[in-house]
PDB file of N, CA and C in Angstrom:
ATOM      1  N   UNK A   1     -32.515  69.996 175.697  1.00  0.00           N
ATOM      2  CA  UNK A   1     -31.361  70.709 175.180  1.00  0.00           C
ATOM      3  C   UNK A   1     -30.288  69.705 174.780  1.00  0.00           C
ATOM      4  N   UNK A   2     -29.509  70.062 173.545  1.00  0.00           N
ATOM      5  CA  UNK A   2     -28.560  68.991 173.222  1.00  0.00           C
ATOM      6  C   UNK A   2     -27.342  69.396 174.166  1.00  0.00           C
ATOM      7  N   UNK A   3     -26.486  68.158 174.310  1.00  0.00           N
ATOM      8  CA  UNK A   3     -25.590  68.093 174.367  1.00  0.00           C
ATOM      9  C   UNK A   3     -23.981  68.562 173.877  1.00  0.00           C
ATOM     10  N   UNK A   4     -23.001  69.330 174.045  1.00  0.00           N
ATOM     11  CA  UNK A   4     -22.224  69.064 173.219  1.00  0.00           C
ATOM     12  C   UNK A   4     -21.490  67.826 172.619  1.00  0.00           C
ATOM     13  N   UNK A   5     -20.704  67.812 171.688  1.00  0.00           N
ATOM     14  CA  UNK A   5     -20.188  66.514 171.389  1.00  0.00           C
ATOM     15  C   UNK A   5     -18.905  66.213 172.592  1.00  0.00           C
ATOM     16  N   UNK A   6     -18.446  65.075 173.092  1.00  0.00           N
ATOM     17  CA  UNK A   6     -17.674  64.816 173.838  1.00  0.00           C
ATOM     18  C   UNK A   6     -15.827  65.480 173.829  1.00  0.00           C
ATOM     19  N   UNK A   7     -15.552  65.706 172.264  1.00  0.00           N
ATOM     20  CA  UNK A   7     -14.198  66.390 172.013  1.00  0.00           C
ATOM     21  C   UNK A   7     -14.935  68.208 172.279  1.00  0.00           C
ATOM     22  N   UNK A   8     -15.973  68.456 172.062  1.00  0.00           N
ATOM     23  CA  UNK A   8     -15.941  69.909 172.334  1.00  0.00           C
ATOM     24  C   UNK A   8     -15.427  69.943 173.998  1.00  0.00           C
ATOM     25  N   UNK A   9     -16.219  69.305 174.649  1.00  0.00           N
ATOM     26  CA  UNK A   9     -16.074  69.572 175.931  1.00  0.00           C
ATOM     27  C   UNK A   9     -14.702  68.918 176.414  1.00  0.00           C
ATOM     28  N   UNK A  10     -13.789  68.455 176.205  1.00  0.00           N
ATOM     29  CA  UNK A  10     -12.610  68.261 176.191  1.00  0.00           C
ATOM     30  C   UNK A  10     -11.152  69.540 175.606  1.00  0.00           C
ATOM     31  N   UNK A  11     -12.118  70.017 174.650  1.00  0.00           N
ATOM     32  CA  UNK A  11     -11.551  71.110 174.011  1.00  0.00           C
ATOM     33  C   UNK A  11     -11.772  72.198 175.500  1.00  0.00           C
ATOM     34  N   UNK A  12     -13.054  72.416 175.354  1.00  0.00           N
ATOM     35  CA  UNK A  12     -13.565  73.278 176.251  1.00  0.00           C
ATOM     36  C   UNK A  12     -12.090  73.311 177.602  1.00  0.00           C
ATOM     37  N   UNK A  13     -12.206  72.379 178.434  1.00  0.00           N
ATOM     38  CA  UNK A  13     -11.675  71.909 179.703  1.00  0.00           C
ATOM     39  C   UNK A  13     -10.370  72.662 179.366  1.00  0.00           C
ATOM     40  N   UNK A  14      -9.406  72.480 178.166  1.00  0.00           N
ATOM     41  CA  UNK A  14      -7.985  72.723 177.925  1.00  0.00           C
ATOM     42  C   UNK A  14      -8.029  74.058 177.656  1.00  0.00           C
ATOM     43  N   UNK A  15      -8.942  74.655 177.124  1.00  0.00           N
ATOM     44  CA  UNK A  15      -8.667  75.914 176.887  1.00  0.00           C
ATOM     45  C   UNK A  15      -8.909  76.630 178.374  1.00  0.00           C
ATOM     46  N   UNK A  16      -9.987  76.160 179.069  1.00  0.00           N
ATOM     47  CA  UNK A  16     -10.087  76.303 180.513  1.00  0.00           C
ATOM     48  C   UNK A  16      -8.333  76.175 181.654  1.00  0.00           C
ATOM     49  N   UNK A  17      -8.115  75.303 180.848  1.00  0.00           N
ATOM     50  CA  UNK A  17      -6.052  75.092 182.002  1.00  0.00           C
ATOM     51  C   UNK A  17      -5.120  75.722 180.875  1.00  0.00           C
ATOM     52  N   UNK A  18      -5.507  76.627 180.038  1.00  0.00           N
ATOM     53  CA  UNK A  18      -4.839  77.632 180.099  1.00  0.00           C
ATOM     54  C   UNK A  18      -4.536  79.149 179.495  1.00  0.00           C
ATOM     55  N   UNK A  19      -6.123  79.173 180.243  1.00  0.00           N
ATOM     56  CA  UNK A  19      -6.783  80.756 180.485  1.00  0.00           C
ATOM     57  C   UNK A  19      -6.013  81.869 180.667  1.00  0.00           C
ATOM     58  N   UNK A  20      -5.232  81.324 181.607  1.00  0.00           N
ATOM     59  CA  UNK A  20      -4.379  82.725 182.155  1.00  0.00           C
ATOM     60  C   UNK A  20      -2.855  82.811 181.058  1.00  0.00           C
ATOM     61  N   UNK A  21      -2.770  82.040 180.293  1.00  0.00           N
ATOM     62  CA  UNK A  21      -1.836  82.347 179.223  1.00  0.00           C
ATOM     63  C   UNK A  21      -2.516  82.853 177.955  1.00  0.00           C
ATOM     64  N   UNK A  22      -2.792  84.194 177.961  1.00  0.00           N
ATOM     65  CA  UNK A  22      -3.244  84.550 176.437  1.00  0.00           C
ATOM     66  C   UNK A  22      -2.279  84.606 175.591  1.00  0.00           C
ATOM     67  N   UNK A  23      -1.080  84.194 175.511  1.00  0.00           N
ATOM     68  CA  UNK A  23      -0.389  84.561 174.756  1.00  0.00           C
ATOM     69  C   UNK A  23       0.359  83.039 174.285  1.00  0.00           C
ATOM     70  N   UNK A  24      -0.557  82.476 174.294  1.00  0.00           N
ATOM     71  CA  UNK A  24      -0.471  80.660 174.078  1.00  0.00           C
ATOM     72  C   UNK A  24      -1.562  80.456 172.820  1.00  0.00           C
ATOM     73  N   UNK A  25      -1.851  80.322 171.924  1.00  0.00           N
ATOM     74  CA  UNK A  25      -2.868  79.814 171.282  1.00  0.00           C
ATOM     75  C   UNK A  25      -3.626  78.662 171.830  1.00  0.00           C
ATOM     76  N   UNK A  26      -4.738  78.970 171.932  1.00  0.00           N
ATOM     77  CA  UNK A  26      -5.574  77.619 172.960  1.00  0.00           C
ATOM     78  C   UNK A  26      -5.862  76.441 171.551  1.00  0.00           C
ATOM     79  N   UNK A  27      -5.654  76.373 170.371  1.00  0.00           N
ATOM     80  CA  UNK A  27      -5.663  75.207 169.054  1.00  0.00           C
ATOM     81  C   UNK A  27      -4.692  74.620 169.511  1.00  0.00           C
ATOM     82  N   UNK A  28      -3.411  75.177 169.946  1.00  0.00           N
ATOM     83  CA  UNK A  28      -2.315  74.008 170.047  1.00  0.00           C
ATOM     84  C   UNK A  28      -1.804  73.244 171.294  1.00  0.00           C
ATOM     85  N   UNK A  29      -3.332  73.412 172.334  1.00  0.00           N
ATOM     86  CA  UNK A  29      -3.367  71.979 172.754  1.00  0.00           C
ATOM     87  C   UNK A  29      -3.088  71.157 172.782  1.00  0.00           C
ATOM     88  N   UNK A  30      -3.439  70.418 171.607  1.00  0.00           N
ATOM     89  CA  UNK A  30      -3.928  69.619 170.781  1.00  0.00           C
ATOM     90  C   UNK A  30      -2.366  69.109 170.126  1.00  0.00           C
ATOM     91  N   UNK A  31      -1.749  68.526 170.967  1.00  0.00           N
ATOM     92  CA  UNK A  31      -0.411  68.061 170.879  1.00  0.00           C
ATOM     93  C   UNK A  31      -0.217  67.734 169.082  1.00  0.00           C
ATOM     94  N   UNK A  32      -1.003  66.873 168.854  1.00  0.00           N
ATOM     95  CA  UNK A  32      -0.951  65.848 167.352  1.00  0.00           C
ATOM     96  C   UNK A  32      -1.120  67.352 166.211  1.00  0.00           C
ATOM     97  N   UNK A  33      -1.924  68.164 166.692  1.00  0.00           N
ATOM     98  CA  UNK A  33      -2.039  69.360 165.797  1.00  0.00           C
ATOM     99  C   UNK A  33      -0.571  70.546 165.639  1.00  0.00           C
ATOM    100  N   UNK A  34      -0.105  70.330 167.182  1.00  0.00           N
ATOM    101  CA  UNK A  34       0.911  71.310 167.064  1.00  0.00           C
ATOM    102  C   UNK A  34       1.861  70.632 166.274  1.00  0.00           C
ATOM    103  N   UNK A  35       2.032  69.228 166.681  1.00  0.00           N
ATOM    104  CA  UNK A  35       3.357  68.502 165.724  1.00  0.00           C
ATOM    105  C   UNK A  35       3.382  68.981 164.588  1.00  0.00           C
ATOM    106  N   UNK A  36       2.463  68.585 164.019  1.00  0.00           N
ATOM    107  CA  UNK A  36       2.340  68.620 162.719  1.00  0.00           C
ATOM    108  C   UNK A  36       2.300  69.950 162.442  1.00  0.00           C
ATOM    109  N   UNK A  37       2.307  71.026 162.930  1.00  0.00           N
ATOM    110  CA  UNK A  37       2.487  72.484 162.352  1.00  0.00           C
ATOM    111  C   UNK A  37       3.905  72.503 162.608  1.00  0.00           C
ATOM    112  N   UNK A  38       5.041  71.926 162.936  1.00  0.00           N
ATOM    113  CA  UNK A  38       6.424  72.172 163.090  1.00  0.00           C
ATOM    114  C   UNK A  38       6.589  72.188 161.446  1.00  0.00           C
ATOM    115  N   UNK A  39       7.608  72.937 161.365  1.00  0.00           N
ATOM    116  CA  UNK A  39       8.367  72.478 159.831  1.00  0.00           C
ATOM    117  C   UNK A  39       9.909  71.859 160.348  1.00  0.00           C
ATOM    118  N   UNK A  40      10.561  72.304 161.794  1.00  0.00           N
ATOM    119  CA  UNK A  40      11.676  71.637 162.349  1.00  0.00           C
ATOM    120  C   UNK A  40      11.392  71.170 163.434  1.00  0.00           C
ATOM    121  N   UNK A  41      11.126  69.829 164.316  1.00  0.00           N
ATOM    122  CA  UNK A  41      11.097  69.400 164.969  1.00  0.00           C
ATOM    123  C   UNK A  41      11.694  69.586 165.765  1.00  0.00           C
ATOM    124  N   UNK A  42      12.827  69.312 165.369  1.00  0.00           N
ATOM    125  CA  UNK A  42      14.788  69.236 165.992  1.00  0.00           C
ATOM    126  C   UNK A  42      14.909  70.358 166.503  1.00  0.00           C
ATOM    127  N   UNK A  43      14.631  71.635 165.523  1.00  0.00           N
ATOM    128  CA  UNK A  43      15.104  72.902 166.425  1.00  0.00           C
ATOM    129  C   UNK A  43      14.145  73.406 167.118  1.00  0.00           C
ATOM    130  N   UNK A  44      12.748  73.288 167.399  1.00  0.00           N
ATOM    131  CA  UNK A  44      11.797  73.367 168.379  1.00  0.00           C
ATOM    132  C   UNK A  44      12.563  72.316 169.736  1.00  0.00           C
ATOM    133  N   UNK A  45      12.658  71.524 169.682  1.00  0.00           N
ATOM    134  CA  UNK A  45      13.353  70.774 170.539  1.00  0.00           C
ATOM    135  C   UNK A  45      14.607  71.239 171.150  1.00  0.00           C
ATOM    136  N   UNK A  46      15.356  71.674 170.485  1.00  0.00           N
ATOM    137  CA  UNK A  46      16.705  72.325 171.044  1.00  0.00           C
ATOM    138  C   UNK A  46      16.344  73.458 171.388  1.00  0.00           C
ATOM    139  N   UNK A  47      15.684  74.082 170.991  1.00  0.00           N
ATOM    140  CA  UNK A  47      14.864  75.423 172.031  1.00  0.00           C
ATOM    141  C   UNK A  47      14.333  75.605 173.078  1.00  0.00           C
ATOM    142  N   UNK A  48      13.479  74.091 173.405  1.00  0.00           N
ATOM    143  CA  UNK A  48      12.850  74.124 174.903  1.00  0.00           C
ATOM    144  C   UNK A  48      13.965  74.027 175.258  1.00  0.00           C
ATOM    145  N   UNK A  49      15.131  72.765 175.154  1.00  0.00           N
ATOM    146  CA  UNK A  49      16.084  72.373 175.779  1.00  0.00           C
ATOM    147  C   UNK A  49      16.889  73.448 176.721  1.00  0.00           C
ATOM    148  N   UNK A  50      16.976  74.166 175.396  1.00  0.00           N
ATOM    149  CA  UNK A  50      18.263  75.773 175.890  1.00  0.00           C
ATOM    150  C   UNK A  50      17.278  76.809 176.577  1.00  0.00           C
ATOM    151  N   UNK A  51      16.064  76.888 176.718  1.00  0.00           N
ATOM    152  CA  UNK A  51      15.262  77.984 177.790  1.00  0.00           C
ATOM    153  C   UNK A  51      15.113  77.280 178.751  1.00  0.00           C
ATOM    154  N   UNK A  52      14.149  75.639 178.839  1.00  0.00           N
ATOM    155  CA  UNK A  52      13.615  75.251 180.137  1.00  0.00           C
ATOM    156  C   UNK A  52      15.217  75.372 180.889  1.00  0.00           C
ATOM    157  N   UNK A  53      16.241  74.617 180.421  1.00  0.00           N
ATOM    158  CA  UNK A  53      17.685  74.822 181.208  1.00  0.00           C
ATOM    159  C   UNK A  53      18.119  76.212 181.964  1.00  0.00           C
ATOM    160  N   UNK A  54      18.406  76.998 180.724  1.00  0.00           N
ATOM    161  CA  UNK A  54      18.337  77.930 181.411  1.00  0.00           C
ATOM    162  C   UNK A  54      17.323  78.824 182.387  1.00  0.00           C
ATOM    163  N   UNK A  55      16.391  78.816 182.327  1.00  0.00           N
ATOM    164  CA  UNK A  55      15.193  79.474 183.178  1.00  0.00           C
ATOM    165  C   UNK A  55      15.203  78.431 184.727  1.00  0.00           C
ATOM    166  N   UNK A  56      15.495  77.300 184.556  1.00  0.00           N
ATOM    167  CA  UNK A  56      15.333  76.262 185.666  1.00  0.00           C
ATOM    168  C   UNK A  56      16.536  76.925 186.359  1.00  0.00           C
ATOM    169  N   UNK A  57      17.668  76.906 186.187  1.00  0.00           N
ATOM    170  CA  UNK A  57      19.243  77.145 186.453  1.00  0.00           C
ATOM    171  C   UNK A  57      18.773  78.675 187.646  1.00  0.00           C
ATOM    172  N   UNK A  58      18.604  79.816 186.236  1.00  0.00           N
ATOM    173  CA  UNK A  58      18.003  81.193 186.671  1.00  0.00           C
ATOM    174  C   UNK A  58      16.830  81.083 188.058  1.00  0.00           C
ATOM    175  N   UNK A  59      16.295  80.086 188.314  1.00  0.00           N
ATOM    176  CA  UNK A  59      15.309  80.022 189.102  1.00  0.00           C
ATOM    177  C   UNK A  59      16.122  79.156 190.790  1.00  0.00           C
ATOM    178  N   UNK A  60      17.063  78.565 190.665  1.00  0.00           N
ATOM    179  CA  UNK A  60      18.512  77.525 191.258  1.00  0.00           C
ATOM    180  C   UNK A  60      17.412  76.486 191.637  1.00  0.00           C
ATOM    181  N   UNK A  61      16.306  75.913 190.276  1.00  0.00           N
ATOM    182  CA  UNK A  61      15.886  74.573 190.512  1.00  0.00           C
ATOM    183  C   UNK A  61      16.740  73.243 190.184  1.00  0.00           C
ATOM    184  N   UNK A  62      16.772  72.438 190.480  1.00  0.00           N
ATOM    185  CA  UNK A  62      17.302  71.408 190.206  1.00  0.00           C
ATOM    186  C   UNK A  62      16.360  70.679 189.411  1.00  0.00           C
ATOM    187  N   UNK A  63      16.827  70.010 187.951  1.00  0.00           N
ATOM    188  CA  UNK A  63      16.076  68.600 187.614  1.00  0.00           C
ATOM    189  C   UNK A  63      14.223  68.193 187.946  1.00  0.00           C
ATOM    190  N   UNK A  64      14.991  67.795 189.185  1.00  0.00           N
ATOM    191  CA  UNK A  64      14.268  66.886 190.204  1.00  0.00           C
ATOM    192  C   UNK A  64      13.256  67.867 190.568  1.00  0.00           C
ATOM    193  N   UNK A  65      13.659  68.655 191.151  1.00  0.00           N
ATOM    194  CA  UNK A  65      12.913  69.885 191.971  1.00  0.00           C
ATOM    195  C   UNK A  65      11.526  70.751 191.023  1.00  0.00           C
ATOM    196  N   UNK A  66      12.311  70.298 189.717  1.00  0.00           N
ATOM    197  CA  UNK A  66      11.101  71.231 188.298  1.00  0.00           C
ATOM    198  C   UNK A  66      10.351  69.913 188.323  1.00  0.00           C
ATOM    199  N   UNK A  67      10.845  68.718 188.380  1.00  0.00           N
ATOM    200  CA  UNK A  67       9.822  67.402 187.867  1.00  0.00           C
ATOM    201  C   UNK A  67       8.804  67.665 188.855  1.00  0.00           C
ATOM    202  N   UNK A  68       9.126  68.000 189.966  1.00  0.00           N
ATOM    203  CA  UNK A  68       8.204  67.525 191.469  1.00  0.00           C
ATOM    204  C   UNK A  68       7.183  69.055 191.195  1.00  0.00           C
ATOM    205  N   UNK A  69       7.331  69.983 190.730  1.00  0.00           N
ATOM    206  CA  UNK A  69       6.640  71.088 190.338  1.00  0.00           C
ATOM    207  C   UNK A  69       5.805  71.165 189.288  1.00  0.00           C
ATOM    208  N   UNK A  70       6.340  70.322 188.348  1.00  0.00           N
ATOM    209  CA  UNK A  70       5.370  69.926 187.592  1.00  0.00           C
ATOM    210  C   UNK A  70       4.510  68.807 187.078  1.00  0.00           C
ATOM    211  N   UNK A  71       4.830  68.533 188.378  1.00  0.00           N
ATOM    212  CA  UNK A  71       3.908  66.922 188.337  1.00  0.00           C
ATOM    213  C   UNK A  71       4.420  65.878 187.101  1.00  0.00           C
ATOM    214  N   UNK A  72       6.036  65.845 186.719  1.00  0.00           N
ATOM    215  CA  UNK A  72       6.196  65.004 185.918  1.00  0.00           C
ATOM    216  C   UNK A  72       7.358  64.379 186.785  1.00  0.00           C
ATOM    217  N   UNK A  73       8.333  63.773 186.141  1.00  0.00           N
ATOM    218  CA  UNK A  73       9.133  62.191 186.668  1.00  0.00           C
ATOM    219  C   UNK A  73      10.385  63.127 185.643  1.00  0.00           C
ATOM    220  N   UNK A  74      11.741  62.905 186.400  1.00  0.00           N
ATOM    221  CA  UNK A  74      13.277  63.359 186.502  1.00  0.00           C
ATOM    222  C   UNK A  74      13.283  62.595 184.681  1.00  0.00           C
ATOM    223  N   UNK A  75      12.961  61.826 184.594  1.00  0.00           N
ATOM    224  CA  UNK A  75      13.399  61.570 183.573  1.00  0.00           C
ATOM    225  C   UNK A  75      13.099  62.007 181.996  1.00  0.00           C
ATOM    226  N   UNK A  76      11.864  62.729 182.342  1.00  0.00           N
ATOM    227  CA  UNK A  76      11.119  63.168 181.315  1.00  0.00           C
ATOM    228  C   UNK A  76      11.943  64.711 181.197  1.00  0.00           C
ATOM    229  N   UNK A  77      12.293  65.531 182.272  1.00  0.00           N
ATOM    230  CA  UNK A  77      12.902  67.110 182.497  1.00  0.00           C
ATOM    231  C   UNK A  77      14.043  66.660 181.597  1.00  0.00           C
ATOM    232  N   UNK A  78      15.012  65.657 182.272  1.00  0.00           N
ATOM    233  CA  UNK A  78      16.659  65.250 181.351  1.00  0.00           C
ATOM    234  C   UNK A  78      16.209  64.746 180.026  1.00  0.00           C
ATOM    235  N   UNK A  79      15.071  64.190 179.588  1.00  0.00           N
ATOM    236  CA  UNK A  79      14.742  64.098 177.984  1.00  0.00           C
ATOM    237  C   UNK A  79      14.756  65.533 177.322  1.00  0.00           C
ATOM    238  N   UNK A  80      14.094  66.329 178.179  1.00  0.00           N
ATOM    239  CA  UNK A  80      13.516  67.814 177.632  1.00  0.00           C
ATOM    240  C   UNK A  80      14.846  68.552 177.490  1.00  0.00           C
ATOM    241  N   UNK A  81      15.426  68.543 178.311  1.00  0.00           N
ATOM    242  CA  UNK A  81      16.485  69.132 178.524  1.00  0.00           C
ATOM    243  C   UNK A  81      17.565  68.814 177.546  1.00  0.00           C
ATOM    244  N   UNK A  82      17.953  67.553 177.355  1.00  0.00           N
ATOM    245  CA  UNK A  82      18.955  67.132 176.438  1.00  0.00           C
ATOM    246  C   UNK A  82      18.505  67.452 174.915  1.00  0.00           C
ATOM    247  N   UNK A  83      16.831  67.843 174.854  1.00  0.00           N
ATOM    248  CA  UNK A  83      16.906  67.712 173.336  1.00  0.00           C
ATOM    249  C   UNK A  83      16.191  66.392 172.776  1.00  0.00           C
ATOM    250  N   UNK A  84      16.369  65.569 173.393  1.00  0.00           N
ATOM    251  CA  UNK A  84      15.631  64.405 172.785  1.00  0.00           C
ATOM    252  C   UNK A  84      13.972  64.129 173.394  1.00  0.00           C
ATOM    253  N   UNK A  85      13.536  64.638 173.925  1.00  0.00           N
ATOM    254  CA  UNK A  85      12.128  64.547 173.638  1.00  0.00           C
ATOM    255  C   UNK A  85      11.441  65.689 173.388  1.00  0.00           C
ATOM    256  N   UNK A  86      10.269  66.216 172.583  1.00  0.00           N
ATOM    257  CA  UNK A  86       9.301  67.236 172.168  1.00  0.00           C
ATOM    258  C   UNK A  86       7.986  66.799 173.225  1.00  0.00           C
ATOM    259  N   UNK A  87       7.849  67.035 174.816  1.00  0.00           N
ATOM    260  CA  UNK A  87       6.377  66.940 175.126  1.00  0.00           C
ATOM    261  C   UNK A  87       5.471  67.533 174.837  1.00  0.00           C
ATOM    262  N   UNK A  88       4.411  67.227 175.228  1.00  0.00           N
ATOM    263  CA  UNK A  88       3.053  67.664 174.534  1.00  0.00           C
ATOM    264  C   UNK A  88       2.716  69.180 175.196  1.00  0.00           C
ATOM    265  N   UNK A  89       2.111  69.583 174.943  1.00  0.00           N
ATOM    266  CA  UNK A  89       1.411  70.838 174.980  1.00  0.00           C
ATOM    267  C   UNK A  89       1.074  70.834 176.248  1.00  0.00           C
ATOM    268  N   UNK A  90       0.613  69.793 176.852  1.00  0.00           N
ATOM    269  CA  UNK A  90      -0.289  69.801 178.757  1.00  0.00           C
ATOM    270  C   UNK A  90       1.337  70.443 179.179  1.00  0.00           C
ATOM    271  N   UNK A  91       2.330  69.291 179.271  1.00  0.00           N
ATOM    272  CA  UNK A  91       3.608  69.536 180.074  1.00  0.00           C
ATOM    273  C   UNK A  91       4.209  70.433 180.145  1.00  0.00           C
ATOM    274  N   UNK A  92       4.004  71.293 178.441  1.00  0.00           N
ATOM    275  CA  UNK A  92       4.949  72.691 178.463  1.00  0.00           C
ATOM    276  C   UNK A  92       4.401  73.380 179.574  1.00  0.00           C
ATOM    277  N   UNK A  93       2.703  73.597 179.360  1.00  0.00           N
ATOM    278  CA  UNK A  93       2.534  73.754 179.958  1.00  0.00           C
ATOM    279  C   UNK A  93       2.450  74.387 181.465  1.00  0.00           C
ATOM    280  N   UNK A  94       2.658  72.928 182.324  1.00  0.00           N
ATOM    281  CA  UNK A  94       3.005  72.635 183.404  1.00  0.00           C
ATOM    282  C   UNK A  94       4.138  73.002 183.496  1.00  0.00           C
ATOM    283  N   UNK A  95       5.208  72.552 182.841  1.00  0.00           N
ATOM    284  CA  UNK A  95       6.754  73.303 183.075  1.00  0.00           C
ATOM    285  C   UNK A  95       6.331  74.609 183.531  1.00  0.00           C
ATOM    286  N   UNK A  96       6.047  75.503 182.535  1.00  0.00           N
ATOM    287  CA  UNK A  96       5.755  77.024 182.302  1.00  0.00           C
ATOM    288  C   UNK A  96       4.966  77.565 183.862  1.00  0.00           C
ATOM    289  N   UNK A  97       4.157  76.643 184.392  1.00  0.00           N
ATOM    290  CA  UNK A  97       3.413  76.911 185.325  1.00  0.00           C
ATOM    291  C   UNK A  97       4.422  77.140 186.826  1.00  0.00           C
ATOM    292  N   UNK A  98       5.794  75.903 186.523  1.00  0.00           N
ATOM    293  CA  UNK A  98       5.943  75.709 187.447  1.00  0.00           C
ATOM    294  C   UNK A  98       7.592  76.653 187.689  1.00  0.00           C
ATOM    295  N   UNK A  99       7.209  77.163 186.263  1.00  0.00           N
ATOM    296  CA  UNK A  99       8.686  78.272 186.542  1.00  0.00           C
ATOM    297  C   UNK A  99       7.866  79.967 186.635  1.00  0.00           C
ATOM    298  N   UNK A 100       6.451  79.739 187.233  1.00  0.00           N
ATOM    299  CA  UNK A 100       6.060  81.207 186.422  1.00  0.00           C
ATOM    300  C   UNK A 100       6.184  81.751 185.758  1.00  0.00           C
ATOM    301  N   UNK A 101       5.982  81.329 184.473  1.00  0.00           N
ATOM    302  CA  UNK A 101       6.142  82.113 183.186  1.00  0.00           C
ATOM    303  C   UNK A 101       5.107  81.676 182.101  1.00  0.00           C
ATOM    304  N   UNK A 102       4.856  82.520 181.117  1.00  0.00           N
ATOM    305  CA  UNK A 102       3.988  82.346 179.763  1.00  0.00           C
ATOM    306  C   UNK A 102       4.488  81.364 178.908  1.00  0.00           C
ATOM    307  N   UNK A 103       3.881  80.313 178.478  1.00  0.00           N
ATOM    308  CA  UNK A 103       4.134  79.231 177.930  1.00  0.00           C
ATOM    309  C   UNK A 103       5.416  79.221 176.478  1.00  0.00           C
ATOM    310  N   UNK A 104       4.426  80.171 176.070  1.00  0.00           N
ATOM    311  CA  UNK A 104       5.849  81.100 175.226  1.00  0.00           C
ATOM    312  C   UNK A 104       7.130  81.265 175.402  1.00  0.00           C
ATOM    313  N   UNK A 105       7.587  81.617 176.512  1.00  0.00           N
ATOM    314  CA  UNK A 105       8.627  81.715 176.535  1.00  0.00           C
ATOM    315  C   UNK A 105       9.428  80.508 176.452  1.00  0.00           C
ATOM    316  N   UNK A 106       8.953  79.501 176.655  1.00  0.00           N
ATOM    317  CA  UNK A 106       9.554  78.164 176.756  1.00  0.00           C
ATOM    318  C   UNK A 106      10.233  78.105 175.402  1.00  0.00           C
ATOM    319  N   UNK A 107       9.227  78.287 174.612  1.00  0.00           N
ATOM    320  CA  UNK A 107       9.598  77.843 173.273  1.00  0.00           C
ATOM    321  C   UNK A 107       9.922  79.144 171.802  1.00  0.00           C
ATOM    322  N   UNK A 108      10.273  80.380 172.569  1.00  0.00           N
ATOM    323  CA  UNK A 108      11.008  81.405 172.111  1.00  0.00           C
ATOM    324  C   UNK A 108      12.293  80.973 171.659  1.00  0.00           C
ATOM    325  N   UNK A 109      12.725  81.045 170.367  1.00  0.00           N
ATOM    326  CA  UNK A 109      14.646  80.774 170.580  1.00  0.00           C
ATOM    327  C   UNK A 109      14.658  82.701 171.147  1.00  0.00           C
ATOM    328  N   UNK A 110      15.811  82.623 171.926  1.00  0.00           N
ATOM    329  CA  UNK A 110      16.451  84.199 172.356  1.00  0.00           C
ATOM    330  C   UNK A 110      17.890  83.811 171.777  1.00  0.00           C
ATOM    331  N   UNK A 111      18.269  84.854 171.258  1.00  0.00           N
ATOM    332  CA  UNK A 111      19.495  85.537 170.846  1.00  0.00           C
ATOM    333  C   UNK A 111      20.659  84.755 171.664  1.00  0.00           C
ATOM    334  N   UNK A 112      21.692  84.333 171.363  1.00  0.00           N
ATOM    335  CA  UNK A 112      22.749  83.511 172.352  1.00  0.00           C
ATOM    336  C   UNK A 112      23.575  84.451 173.357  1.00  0.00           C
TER     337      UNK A 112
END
């Protein structure tokens, strides 16, 4: 019996971590794929910024307290947060995981 090719089963695995979000498209994984479907970078970015903040706040996590939940480092949350970094698809993720919520919502703009 053949094998699959090595990116299927990599594909496979990601769509596997995140099963329980149907309301995530399992293609945009694939960090380099989602980029490139932005037409605004900037305001995808200022969107996580203004939900992960607020939802972290709503939850009385601290910073620190979301990094250690989601298995990332204080400095990467205050990138996200300020706006200046876009992480990849694993981290939203993980954020999302670690505030209980659908990945979606992260990156919803809501009404001010």
């Amino acid at each position: 019996m053949r094998r699959p090719a090595p990116w299927l089963e990599a594909g496979d695995a990601m769509d596997k971590a995140i099963e329980t979000d149907k309301t995530f498209p399992a293609w945009l994984t694939m960090s380099w794929a989602w980029e490139q479907t932005l037409d605004d970078p900037a305001a995808v970015r200022a969107t996580l910024a203004q939900n992960l903040r607020r939802l972290r706040e709503a939850r009385g996590l601290t910073q620190k307290s979301l990094a250690e939940r989601a298995r990332t480092n204080l400095a990467t949350v205050k990138d996200i947060e300020s706006a200046r970094a876009l992480p990849d698809i694993e981290l939203i993720a993980d954020l999302a995981r670690a505030l209980n919520l659908p990945c979606a919502t992260l990156l919803i703009k809501t009404p001010a």
